[in-house]
Protein backbone atom coordinates (compact mmCIF):
# COMPACT_ATOMS: atom_id res chain seq x y z
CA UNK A 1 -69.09 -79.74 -217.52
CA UNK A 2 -66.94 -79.54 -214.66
CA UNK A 3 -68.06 -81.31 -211.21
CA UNK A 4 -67.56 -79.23 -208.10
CA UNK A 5 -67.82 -80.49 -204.75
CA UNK A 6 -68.81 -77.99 -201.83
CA UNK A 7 -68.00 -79.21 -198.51
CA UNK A 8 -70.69 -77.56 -196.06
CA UNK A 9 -74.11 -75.61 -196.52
CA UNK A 10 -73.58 -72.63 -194.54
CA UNK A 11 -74.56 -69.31 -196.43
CA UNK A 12 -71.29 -69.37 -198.34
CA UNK A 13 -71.49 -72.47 -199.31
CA UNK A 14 -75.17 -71.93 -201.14
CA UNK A 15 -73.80 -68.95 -202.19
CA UNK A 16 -70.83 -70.40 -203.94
CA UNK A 17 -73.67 -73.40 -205.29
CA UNK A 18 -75.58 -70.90 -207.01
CA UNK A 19 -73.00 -68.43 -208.63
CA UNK A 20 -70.92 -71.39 -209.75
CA UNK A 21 -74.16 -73.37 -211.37
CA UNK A 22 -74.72 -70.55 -212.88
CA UNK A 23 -71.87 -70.08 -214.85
CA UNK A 24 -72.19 -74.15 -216.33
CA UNK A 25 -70.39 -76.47 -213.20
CA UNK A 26 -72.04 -79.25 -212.43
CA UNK A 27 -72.12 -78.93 -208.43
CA UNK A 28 -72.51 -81.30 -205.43
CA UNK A 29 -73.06 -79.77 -201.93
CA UNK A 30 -72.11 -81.97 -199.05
CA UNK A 31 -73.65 -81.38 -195.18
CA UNK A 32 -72.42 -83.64 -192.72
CA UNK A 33 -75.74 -82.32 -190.71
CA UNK A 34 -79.47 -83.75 -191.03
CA UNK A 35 -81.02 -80.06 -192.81
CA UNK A 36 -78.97 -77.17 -194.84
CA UNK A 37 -77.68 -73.96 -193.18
CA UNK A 38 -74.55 -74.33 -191.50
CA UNK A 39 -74.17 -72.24 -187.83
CA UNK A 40 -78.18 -70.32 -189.50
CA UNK A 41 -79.71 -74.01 -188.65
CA UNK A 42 -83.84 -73.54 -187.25
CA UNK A 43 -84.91 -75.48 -183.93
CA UNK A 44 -88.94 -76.21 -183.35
CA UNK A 45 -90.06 -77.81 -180.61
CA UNK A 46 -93.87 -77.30 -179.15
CA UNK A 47 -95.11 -74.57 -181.91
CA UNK A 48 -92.33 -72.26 -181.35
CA UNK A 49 -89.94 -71.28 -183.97
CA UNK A 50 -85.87 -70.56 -183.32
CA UNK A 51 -82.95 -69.48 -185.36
CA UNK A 52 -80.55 -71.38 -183.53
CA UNK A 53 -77.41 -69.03 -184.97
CA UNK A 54 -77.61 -65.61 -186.78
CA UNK A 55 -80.77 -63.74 -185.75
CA UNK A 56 -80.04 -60.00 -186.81
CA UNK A 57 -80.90 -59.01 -190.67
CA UNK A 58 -78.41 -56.13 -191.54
CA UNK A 59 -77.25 -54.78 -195.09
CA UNK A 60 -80.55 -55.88 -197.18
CA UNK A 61 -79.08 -55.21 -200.48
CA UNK A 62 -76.64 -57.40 -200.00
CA UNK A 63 -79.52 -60.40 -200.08
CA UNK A 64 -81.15 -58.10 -202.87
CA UNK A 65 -78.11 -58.17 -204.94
CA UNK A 66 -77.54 -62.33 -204.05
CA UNK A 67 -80.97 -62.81 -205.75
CA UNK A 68 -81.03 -60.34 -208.66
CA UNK A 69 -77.70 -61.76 -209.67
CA UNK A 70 -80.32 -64.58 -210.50
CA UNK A 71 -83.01 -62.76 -211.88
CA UNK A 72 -84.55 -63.42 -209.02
CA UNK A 73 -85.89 -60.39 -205.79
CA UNK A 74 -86.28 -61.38 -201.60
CA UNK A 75 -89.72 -61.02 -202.99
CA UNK A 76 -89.61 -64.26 -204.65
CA UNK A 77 -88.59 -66.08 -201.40
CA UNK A 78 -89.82 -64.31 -198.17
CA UNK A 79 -91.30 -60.84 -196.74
CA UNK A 80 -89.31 -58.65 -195.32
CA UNK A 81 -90.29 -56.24 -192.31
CA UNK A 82 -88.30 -53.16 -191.36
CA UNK A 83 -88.22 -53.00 -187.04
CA UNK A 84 -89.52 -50.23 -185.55
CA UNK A 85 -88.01 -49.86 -183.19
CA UNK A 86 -84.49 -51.77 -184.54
CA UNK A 87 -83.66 -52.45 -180.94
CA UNK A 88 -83.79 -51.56 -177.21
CA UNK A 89 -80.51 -51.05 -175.21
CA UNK A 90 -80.91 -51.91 -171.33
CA UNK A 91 -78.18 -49.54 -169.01
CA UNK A 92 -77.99 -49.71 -165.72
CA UNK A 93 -80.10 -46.55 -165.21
CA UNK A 94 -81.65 -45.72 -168.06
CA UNK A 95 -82.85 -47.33 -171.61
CA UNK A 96 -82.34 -46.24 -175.18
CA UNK A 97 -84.57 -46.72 -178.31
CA UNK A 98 -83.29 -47.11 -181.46
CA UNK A 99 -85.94 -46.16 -183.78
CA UNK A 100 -86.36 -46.98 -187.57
CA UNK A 101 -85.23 -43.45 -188.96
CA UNK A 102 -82.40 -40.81 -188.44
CA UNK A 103 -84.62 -38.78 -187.22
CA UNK A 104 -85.94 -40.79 -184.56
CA UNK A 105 -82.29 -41.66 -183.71
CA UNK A 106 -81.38 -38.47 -183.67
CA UNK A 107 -83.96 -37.44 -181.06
CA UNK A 108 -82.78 -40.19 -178.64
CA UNK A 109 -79.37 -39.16 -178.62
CA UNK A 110 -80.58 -35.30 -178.32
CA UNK A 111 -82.52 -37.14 -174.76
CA UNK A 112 -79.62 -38.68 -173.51
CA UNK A 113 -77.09 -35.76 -174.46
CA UNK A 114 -77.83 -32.12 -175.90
CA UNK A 115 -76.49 -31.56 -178.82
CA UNK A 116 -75.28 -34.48 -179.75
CA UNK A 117 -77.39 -35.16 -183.04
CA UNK A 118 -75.35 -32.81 -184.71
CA UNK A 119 -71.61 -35.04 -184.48
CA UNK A 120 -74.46 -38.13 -184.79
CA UNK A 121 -75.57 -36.80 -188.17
CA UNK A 122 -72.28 -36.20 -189.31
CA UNK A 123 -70.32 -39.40 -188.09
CA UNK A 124 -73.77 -41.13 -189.85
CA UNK A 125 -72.91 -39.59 -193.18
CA UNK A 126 -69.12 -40.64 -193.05
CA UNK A 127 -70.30 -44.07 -191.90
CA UNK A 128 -72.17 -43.90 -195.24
CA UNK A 129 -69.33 -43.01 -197.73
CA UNK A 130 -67.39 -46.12 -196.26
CA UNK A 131 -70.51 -48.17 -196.53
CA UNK A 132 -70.31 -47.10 -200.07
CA UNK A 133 -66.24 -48.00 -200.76
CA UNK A 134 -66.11 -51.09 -198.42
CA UNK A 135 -69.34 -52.86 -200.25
CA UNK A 136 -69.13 -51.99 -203.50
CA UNK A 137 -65.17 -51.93 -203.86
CA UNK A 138 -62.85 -53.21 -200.50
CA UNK A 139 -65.40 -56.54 -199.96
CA UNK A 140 -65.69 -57.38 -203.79
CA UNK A 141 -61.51 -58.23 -203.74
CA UNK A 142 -60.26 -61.67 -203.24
CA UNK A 143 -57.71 -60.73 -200.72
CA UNK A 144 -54.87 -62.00 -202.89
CA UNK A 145 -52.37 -58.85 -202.80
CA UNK A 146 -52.27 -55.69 -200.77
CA UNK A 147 -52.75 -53.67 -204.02
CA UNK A 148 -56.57 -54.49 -203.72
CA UNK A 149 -56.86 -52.08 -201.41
CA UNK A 150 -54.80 -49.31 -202.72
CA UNK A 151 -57.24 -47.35 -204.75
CA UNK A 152 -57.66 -43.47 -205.01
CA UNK A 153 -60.72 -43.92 -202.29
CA UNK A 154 -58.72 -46.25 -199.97
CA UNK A 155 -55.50 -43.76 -199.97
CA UNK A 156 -58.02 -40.64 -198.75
CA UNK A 157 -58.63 -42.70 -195.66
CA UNK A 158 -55.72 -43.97 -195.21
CA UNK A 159 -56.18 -43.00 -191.42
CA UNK A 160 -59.28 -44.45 -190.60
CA UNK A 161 -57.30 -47.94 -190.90
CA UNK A 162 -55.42 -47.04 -187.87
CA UNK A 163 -57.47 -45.24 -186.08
CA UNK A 164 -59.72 -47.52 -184.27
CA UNK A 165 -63.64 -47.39 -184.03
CA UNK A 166 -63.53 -46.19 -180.46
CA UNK A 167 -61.31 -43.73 -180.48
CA UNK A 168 -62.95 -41.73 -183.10
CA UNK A 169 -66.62 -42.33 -181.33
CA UNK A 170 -64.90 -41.22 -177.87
CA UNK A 171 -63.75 -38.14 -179.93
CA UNK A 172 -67.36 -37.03 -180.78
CA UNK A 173 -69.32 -38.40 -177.88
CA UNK A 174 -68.66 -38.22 -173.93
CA UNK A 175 -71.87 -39.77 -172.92
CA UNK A 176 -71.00 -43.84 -172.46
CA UNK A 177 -73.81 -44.52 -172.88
CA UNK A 178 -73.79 -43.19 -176.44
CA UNK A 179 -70.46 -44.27 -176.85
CA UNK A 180 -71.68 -48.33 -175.90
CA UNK A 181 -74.91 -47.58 -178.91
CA UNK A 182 -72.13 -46.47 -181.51
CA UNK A 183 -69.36 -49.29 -180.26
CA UNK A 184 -72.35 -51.97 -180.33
CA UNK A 185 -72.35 -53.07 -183.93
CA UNK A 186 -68.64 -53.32 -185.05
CA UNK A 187 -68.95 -56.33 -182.21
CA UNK A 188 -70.30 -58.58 -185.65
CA UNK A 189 -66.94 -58.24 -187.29
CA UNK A 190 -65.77 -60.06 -183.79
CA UNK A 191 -63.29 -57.43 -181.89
CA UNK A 192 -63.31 -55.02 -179.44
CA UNK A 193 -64.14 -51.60 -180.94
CA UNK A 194 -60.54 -50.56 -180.02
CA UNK A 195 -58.78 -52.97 -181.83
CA UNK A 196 -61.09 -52.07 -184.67
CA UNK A 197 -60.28 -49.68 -187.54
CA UNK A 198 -62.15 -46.57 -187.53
CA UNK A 199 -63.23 -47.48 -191.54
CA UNK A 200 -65.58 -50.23 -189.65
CA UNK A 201 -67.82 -47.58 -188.85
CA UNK A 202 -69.67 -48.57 -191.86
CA UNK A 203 -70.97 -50.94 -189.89
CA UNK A 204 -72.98 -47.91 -188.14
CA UNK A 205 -74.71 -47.06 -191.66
CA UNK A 206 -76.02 -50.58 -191.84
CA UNK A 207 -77.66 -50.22 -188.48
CA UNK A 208 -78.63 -46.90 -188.40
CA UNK A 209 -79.03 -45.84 -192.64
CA UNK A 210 -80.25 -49.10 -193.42
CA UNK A 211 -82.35 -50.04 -190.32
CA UNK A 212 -82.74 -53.27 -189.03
CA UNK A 213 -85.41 -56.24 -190.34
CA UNK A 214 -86.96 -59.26 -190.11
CA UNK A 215 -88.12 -62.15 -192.32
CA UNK A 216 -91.24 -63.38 -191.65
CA UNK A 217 -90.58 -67.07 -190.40
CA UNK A 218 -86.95 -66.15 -189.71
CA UNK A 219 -83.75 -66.28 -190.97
CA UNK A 220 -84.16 -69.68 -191.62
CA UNK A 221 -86.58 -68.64 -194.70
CA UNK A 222 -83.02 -67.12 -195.70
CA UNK A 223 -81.57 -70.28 -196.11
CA UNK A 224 -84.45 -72.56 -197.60
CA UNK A 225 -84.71 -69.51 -200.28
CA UNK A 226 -81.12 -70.38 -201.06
CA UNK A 227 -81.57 -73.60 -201.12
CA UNK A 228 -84.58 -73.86 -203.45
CA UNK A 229 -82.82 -71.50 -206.24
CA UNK A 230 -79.89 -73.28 -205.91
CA UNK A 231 -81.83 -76.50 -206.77
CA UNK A 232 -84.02 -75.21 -209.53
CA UNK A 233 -80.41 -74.09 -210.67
CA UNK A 234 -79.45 -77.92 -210.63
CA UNK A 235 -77.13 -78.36 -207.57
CA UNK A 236 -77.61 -81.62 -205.75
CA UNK A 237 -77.72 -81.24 -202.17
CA UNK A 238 -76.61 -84.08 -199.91
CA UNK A 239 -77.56 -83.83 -195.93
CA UNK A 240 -76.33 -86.24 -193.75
CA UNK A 241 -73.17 -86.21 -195.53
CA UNK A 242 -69.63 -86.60 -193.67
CA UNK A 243 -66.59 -85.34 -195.48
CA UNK A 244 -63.73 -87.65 -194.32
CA UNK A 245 -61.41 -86.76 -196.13
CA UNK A 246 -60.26 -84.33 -199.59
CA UNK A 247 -58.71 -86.60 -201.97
CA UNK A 248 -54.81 -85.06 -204.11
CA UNK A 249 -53.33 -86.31 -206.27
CA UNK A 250 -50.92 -85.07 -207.74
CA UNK A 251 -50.88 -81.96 -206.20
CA UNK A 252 -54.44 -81.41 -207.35
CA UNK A 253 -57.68 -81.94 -205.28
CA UNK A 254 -59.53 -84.82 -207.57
CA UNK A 255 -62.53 -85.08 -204.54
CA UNK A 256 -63.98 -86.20 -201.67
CA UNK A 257 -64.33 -89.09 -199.38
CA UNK A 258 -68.15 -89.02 -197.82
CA UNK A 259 -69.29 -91.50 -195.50
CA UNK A 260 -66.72 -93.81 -196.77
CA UNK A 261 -67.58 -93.72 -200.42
CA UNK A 262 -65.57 -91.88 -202.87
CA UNK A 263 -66.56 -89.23 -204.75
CA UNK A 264 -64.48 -87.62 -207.62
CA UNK A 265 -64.63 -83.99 -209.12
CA UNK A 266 -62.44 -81.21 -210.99
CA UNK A 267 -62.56 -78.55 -208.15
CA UNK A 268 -63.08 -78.77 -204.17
CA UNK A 269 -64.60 -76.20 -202.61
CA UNK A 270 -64.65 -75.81 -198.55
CA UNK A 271 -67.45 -73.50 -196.70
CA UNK A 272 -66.92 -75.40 -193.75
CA UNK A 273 -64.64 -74.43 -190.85
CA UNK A 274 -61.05 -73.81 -192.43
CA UNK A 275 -59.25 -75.19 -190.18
CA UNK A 276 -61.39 -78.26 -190.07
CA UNK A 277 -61.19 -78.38 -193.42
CA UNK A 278 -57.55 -78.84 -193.59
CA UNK A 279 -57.34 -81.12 -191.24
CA UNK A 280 -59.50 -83.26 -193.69
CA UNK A 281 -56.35 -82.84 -196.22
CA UNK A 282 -52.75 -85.10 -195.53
CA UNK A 283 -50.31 -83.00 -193.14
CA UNK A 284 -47.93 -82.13 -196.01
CA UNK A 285 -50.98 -80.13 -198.08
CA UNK A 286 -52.20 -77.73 -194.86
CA UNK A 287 -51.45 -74.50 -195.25
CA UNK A 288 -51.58 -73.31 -191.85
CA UNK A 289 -50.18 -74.94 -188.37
CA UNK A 290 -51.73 -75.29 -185.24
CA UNK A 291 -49.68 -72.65 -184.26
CA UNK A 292 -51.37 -70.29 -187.17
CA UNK A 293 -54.52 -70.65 -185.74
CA UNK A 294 -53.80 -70.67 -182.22
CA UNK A 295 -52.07 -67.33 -182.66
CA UNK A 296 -55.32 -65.88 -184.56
CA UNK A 297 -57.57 -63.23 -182.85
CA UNK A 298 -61.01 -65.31 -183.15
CA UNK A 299 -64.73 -63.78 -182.85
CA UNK A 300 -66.50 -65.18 -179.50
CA UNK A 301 -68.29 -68.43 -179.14
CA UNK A 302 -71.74 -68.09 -177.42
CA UNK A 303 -73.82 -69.28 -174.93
CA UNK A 304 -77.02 -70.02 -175.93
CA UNK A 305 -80.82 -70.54 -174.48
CA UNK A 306 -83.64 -71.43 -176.55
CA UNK A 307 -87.01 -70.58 -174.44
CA UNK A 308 -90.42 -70.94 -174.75
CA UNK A 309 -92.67 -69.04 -172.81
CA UNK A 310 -96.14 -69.36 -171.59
CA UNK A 311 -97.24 -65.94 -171.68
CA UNK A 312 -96.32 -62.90 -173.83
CA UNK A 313 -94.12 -60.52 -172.23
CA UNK A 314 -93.80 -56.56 -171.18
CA UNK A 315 -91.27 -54.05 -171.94
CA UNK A 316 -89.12 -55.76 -174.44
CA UNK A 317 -88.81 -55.30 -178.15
CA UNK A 318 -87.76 -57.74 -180.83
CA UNK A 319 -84.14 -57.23 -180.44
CA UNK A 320 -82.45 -56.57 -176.89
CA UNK A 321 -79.24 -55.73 -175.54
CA UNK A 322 -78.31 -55.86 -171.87
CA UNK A 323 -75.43 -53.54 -171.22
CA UNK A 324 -76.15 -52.57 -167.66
CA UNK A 325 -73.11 -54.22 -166.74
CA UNK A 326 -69.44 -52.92 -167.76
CA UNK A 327 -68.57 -53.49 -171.35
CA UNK A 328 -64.74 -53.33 -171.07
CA UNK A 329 -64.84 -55.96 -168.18
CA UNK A 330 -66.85 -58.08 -170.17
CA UNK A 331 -64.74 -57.82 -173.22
CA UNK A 332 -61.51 -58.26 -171.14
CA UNK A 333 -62.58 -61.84 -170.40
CA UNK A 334 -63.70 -62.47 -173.67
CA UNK A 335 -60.11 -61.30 -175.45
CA UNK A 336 -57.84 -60.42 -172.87
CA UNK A 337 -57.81 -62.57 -170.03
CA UNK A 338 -60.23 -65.41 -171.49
CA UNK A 339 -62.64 -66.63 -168.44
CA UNK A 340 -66.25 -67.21 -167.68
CA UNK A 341 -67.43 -63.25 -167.12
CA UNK A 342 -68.69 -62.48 -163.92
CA UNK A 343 -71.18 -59.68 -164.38
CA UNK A 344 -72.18 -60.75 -168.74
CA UNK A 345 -73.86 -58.93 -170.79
CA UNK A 346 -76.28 -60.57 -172.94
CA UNK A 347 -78.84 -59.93 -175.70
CA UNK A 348 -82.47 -61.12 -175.81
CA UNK A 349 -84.32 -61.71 -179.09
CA UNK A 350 -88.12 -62.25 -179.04
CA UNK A 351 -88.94 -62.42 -182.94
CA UNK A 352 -93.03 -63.80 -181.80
CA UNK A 353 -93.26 -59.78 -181.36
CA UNK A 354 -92.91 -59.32 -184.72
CA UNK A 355 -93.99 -62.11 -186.53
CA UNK A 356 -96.55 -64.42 -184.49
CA UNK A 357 -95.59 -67.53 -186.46
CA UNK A 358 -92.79 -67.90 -184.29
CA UNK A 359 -95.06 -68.85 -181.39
CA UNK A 360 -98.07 -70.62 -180.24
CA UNK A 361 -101.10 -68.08 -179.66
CA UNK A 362 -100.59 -65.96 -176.13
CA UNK A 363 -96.91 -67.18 -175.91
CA UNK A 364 -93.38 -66.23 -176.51
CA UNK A 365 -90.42 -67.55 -178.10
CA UNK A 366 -86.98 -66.29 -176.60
CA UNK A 367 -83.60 -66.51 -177.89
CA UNK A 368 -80.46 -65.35 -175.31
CA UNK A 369 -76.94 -65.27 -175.95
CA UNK A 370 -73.97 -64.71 -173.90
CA UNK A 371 -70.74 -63.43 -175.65
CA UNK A 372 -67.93 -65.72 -173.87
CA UNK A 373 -64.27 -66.61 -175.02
CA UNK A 374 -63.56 -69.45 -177.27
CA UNK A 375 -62.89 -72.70 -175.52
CA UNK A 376 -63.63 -72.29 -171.97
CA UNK A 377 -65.04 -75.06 -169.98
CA UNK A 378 -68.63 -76.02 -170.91
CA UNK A 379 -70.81 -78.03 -168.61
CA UNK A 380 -74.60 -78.64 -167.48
CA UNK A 381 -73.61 -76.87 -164.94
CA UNK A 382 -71.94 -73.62 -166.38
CA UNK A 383 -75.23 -73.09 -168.44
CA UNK A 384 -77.58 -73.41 -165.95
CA UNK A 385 -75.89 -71.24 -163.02
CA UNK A 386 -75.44 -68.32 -166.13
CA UNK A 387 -78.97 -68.74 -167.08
CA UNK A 388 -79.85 -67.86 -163.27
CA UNK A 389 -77.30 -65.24 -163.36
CA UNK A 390 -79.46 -63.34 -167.25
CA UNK A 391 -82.46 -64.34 -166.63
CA UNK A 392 -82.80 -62.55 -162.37
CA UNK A 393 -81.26 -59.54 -164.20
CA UNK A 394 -84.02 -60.15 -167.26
CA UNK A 395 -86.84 -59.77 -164.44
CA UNK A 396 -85.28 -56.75 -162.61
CA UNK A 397 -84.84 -54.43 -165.69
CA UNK A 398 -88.20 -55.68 -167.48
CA UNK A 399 -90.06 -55.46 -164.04
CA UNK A 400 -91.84 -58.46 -165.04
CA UNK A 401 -91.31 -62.34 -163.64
CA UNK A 402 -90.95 -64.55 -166.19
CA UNK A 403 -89.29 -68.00 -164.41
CA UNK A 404 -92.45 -69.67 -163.70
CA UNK A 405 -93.64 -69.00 -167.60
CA UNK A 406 -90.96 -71.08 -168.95
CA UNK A 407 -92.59 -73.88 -170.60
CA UNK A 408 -88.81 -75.54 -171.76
CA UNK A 409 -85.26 -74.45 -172.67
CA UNK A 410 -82.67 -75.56 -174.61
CA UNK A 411 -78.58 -74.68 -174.83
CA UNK A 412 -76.12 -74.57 -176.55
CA UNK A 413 -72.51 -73.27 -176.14
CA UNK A 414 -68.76 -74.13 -176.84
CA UNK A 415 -69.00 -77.96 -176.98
CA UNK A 416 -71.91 -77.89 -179.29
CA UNK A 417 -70.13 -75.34 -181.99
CA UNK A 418 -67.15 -77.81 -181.98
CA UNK A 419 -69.60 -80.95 -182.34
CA UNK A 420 -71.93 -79.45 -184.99
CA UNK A 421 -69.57 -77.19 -186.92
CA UNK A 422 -65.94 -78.65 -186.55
CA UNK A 423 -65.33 -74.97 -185.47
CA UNK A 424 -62.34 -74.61 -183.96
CA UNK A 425 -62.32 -73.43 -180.44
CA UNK A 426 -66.22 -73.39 -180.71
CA UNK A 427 -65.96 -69.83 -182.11
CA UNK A 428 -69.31 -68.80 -182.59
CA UNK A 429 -68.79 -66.00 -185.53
CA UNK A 430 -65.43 -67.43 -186.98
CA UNK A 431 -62.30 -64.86 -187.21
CA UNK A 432 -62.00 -60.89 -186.24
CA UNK A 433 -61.93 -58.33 -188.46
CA UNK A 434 -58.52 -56.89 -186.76
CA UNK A 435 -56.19 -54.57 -188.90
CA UNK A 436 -53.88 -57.75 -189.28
CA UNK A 437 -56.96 -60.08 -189.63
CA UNK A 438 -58.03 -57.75 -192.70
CA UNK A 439 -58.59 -58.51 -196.29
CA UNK A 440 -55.17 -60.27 -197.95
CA UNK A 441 -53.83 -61.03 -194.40
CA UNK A 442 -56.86 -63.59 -193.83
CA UNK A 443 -56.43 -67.04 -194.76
CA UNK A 444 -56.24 -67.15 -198.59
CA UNK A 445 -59.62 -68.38 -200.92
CA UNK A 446 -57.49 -70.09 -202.84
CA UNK A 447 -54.97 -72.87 -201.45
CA UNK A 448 -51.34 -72.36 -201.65
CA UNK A 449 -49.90 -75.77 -201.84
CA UNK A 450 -53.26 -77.63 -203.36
CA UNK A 451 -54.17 -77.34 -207.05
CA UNK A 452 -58.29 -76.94 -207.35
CA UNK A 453 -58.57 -76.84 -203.61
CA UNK A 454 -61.20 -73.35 -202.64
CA UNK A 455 -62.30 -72.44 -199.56
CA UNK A 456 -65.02 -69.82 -198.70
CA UNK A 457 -66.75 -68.92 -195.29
CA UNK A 458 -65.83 -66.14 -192.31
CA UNK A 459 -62.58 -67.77 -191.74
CA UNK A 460 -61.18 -66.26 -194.93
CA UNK A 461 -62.61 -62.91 -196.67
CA UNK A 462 -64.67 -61.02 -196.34
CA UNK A 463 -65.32 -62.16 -192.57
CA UNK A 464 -67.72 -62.79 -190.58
CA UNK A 465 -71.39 -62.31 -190.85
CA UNK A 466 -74.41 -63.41 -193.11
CA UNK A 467 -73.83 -60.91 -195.97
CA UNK A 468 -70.39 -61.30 -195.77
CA UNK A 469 -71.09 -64.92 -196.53
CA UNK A 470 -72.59 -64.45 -198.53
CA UNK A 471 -69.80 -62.32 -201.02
CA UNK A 472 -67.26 -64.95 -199.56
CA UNK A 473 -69.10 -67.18 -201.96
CA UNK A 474 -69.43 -65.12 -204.47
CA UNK A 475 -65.38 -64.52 -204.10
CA UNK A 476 -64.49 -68.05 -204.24
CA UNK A 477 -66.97 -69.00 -207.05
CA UNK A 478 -65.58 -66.52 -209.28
CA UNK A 479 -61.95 -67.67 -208.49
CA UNK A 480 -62.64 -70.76 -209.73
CA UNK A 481 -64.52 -69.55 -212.80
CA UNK A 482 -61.57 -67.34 -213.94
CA UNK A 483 -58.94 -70.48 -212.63
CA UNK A 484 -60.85 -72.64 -215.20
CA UNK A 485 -61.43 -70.05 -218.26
CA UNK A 486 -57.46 -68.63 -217.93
């Protein structure tokens, strides 16, 4: 058997774990942290639960199809409840509910704008063919050649690659706020919608065909699900583990160096930052400069607040987003002009609605994030003046006061993603899907320069996200696999 060493334990890096066990490697997974997960880590403090990174469950056959490529269903690991509603949007003057069918969708749109669940229904059904193409074919490629993408399916919509998302949701919708619900969920590839292609719009399927859901316990459950099949597969799993350094010789990758102590193996596979990871290799084996990187178009980093309340709370549903503010302004200081935004908006997750294991009896457990640029300044201070800044706005559009119920909160933000995840810049959600951040033009699964050397992750492809992950691991294990059997 061949030993494999997987640097990181991130969803790609289980991922990888599992597929490549599978197929007869003897793997080693290596976490610098103290528990598994990568950025999809689980805080508890006082009875109350928190994902302290993803939070949204999208695409569930993508997790379907992780565990019956193991013989295995969600089933087996954790329940699974479908939101209703998915979400609540917070405008300035008005609200909109997202409900758990197309039909209830449809009849929210109708309220805000007459007619428009006709173009809804129709842009929903388009968003469903490229669900269909980009999952089951576009994802599945390695992104080694352009000719991946080239297929009689790809060449048909040709246009939608340079069209961008809002520009074809501004074409069939004049209502902004409309236009914000439709723009809302290409922001998990990690761009603005108009430096999106319009083909992301299968991102709209997801959240509207496929609904939005929860797992009971929280995404965390995810993660200790992948973690228990990957070790009844056999892969050893090492916390507290600090890669120091990836061993060539040769031109070839022959290991690791963890907490000072060597360890050897036939392939090295990164899920952890990439370019962290490089760094970890001598300066004539990197693939990619500073200057690479610095150039890329990276998803936000995030300020976070982990809060426990005393009381449960009014007018909220699991999921929240808090657009009463201007969207382009805020995503001018995100990509544009990179600065701490004046007016944010935020998002508000209160999973103890859904699934009371999250808190103590008669409480709440609140999770709030602030998109923000990569790398900005990040002090005591910061956090706690923009936690004043969501949480008065929080009152005034919940018409509830919730300050005095706070029993504790935690943050984290830009210096923490850097500390806990070697990510570079303290990106939050790694690198944006952009037209020239798409598919082969992503940093490469495979390195260039080091023989056995993998990486996997949304640095490289897919991109970013949990299912994404996900196939990124998938991707990489099978590279390997068909490096070693050629």
């Amino acid at each position: 058997m061949k030993n494999i060493a997987i640097i990181g334990s991130g969803f790609s890096s289980l991922s990888a774990a599992c597929y490549l066990t599978k197929e007869g490697y003897n793997v080693s997974v290596f976490e610098k942290n103290d528990t598994v997960g990568g950025r999809a880590r689980q805080l508890k403090k006082q009875g109350f639960t928190f994902d302290i990174g993803p939070s949204w469950y999208w695409m569930p056959d993508i997790f379907e199809k992780f565990f019956n490529d193991f013989g295995k269903s969600t089933k087996d690991y954790y329940e699974l409840d479908k939101l209703s509603p998915a979400y609540k949007i917070f405008f300035s003057d008005d609200e909109i509910t997202i409900g758990d069918t197309m039909d209830k969708i449809c009849e929210e749109f109708e309220r805000i704008e007459t007619g428009s669940s006709r173009p809804l229904r129709k842009f929903i059904s388009k968003a469903q063919d490229n669900y269909d193409i980009a999952i089951n074919k576009i994802v599945l490629k390695p992104g080694i050649s352009p000719l991946e993408l080239v297929t009689k399916d790809t060449v048909t919509r040709v246009d939608q690659f340079f069209k961008t998302i809002s520009s074809e949701v501004r074409k069939k919708f004049k209502n902004p706020k409309l236009i914000s619900t439709l723009e809302f969920p290409v922001l998990f590839l990690g761009a603005k919608p108009s430096n999106t292609p319009s083909f992301y719009s299968f991102m709209n399927f997801a959240d509207f065909g496929l609904g939005t859901w929860h797992p009971k316990g929280g995404m965390y459950e995810v993660i200790k699900a992948m973690k228990d099949l990957a070790e009844s597969l056999g892969v050893e799993i090492n916390t507290n583990a600090t890669v120091e350094k990836i061993n060539v010789k040769n031109g070839k990758a022959t290991g690791l160096i963890v907490n000072g102590e060597i360890i050897e193996s036939d392939y090295v596979l990164s899920g952890a930052d990439y370019s962290h990871s490089e760094t970890l290799l001598d300066d004539n084996y990197r693939q990619y400069s500073e200057k690479y990187w610095d150039k890329k178009i990276f998803a936000p980093s995030s300020l976070l607040f982990y809060v426990g309340f005393d009381k449960k709370l009014n007018n909220v549903e699991h999921h929240n987003l808090f657009f009463d503010t201007d969207f382009e302004t805020h995503a001018e200081d995100i990509y544009d002009n990179p600065k701490w935004p004046e007016d944010p908006l935020f998002y508000v997750n209160f999973p103890s609605i859904t699934d009371n294991s999250m808190a103590p009896e008669g409480c709440e457990t609140g999770f709030f994030l602030i998109p923000i640029a990569p790398d900005l300044e990040d002090t005591d201070v910061l956090r706690q003046q923009y936690f004043d800044i969501i949480i008065d706005r929080f009152e005034k559009k919940t018409n509830q006061e919730v300050k005095n119920n706070i029993i504790f909160k935690e943050s984290f933000c830009v210096k923490d993603f850097k500390k806990e995840y070697n990510s570079y810049k303290g990106n939050a959600y790694g690198m944006a899907n952009t037209l020239s951040q798409t598919a082969f033009l992503r940093p490469n699964l495979k390195s260039k320069k080091v023989k056995n050397l993998y990486f996997t992750g949304q640095l490289t492809v897919p991109g970013p996200g949990v299912p994404p992950s996900l196939i990124s691991g998938k991707l990489a294990a099978d590279l390997i696999n068909k490096h070693h059997t050629d």
